[in-house]
N, C-alpha and C. Protein backbone atom coordinates (compact mmCIF):
# COMPACT_ATOMS: atom_id res chain seq x y z
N UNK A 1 108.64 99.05 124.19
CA UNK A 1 109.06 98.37 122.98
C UNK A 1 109.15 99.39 121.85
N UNK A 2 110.06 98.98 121.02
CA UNK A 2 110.20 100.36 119.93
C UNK A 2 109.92 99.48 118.49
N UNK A 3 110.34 99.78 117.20
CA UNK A 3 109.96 99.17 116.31
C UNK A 3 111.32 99.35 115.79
N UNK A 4 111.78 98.08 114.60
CA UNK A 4 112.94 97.84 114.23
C UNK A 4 112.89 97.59 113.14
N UNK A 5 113.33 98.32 111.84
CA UNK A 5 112.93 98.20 110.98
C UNK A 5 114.61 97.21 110.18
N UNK A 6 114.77 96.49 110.67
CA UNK A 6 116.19 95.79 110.23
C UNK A 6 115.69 94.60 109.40
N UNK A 7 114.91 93.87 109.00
CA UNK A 7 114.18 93.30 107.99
C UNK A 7 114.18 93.94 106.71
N UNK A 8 113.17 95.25 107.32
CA UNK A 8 113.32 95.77 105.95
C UNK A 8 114.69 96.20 104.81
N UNK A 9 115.47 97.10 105.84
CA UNK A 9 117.17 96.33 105.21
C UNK A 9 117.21 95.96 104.52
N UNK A 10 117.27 94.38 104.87
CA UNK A 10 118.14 93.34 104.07
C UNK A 10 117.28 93.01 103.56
N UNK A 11 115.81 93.55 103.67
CA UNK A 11 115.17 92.73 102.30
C UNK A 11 115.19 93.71 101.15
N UNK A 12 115.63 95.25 101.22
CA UNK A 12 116.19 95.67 100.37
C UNK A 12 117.22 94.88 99.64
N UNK A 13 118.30 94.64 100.45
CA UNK A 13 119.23 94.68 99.84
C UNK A 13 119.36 93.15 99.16
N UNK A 14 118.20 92.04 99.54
CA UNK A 14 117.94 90.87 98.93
C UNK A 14 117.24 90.98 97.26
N UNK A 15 116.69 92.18 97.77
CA UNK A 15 115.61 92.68 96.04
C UNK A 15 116.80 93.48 95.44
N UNK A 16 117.77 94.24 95.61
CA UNK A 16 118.31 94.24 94.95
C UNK A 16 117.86 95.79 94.89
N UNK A 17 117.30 96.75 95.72
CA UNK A 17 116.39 97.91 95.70
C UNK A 17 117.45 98.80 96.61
N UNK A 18 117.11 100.31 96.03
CA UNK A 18 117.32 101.00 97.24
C UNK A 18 116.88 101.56 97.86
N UNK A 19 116.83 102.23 98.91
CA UNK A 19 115.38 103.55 99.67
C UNK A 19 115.07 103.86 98.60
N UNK A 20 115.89 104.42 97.87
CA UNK A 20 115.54 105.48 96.89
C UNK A 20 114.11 104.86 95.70
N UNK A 21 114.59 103.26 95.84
CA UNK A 21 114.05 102.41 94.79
C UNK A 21 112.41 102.15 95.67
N UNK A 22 112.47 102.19 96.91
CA UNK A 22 111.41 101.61 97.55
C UNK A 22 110.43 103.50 97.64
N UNK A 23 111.27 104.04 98.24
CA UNK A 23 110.21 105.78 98.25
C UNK A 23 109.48 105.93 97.13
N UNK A 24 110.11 105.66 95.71
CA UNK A 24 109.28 105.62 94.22
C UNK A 24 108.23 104.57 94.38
N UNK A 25 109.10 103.73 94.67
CA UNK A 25 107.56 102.61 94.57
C UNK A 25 106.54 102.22 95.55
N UNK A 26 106.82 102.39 96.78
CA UNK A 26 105.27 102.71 97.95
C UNK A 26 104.70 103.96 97.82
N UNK A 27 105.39 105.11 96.66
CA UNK A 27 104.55 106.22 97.52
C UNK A 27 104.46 107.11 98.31
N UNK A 28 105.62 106.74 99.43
CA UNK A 28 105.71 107.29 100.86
C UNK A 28 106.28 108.45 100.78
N UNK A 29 105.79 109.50 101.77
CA UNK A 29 106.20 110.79 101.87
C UNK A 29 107.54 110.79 102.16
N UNK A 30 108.41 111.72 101.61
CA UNK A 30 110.31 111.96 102.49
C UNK A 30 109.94 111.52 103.78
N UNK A 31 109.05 112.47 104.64
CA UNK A 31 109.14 112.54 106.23
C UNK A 31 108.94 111.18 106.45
N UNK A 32 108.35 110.23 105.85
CA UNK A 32 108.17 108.90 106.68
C UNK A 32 108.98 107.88 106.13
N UNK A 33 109.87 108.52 104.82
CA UNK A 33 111.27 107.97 105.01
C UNK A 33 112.40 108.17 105.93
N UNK A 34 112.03 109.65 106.32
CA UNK A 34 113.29 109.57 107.12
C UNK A 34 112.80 108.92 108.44
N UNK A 35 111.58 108.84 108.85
CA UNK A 35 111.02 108.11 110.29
C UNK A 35 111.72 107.04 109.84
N UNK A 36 111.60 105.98 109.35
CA UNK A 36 111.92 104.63 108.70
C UNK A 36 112.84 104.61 108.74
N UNK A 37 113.98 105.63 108.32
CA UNK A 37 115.66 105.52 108.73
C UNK A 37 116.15 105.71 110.19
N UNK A 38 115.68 106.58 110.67
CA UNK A 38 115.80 106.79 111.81
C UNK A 38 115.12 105.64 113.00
N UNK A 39 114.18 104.80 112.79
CA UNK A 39 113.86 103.35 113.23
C UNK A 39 112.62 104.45 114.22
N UNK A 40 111.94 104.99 113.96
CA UNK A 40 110.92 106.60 114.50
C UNK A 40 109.32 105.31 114.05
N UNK A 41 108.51 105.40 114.82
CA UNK A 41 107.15 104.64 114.36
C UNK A 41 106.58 105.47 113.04
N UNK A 42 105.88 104.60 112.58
CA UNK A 42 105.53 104.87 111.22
C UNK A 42 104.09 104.68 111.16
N UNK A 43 102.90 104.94 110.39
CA UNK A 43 101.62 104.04 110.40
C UNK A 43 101.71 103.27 109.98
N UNK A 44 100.58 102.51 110.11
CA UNK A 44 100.09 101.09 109.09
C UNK A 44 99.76 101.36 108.07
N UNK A 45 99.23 103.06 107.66
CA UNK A 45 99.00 102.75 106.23
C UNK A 45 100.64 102.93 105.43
N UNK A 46 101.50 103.58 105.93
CA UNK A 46 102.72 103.39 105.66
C UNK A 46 103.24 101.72 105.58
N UNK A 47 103.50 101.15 106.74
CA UNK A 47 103.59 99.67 106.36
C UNK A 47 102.80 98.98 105.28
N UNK A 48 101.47 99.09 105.04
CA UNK A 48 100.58 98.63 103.91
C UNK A 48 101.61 99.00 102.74
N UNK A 49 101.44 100.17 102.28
CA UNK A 49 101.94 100.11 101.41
C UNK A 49 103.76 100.20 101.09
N UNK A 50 104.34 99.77 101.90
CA UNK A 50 105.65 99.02 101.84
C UNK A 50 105.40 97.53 101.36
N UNK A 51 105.03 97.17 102.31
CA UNK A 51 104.20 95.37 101.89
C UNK A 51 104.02 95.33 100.58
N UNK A 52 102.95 96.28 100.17
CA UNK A 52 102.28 96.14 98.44
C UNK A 52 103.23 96.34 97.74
N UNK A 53 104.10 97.60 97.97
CA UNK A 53 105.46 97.61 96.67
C UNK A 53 106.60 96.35 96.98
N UNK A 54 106.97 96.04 97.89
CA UNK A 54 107.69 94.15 98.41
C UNK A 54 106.91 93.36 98.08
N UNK A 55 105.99 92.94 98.18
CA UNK A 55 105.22 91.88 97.85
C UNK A 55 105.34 90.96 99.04
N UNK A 56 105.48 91.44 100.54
CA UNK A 56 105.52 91.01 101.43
C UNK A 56 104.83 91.42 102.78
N UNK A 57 104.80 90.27 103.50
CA UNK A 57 103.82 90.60 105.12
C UNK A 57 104.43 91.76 106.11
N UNK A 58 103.93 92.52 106.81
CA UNK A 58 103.86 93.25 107.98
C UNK A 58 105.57 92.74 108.17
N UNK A 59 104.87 91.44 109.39
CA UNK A 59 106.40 90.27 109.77
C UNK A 59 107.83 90.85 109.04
N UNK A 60 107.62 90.83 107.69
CA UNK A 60 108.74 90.73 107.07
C UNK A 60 109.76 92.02 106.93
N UNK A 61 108.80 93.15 107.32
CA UNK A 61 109.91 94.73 107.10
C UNK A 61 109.84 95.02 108.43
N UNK A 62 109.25 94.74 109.32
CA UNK A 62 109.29 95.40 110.94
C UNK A 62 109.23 94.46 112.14
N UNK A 63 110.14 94.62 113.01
CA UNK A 63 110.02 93.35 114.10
C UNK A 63 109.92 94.44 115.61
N UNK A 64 109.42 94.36 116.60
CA UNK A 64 108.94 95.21 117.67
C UNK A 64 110.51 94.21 119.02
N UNK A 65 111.59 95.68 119.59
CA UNK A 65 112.27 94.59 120.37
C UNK A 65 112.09 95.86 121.55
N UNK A 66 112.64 95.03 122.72
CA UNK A 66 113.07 95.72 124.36
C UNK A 66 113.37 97.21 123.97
N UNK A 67 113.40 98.24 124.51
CA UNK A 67 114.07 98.98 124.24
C UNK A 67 115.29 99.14 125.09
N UNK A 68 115.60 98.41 125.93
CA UNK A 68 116.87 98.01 126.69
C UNK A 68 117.44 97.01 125.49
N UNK A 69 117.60 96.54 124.41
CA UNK A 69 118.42 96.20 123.58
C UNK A 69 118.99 96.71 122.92
């Protein structure tokens, strides 16, 4: 199973944010932006603080699929 970060997307693009808008506001190092673009695993303390700058759950920026999909 790999991790899919296609939530997080469109919940960018629902807030109205861009990477650029979300890297300023979690915090997150370049390198675990570009993991995050590249759909590359990330930590949890990385997810934490995605969540805290969204104001949203785990669920909502990352979904786990087949990797035959």
């Amino acid at each position: 199973m790999k991790a899919s970060y296609k939530k997080l997307w469109k919940l960018l693009v629902d807030k109205e944010m861009s990477k650029g808008d979300l890297h300023r506001a979690s915090g997150l190092s370049s390198g675990t932006m570009t993991k995050l673009r590249r759909g590359e695993d990330v930590s949890m303390e990385a997810l934490r603080k995605i969540c805290i700058a969204l104001g949203c759950n785990i669920g909502d920026i990352v979904e786990f699929i087949n990797d035959d999909q």
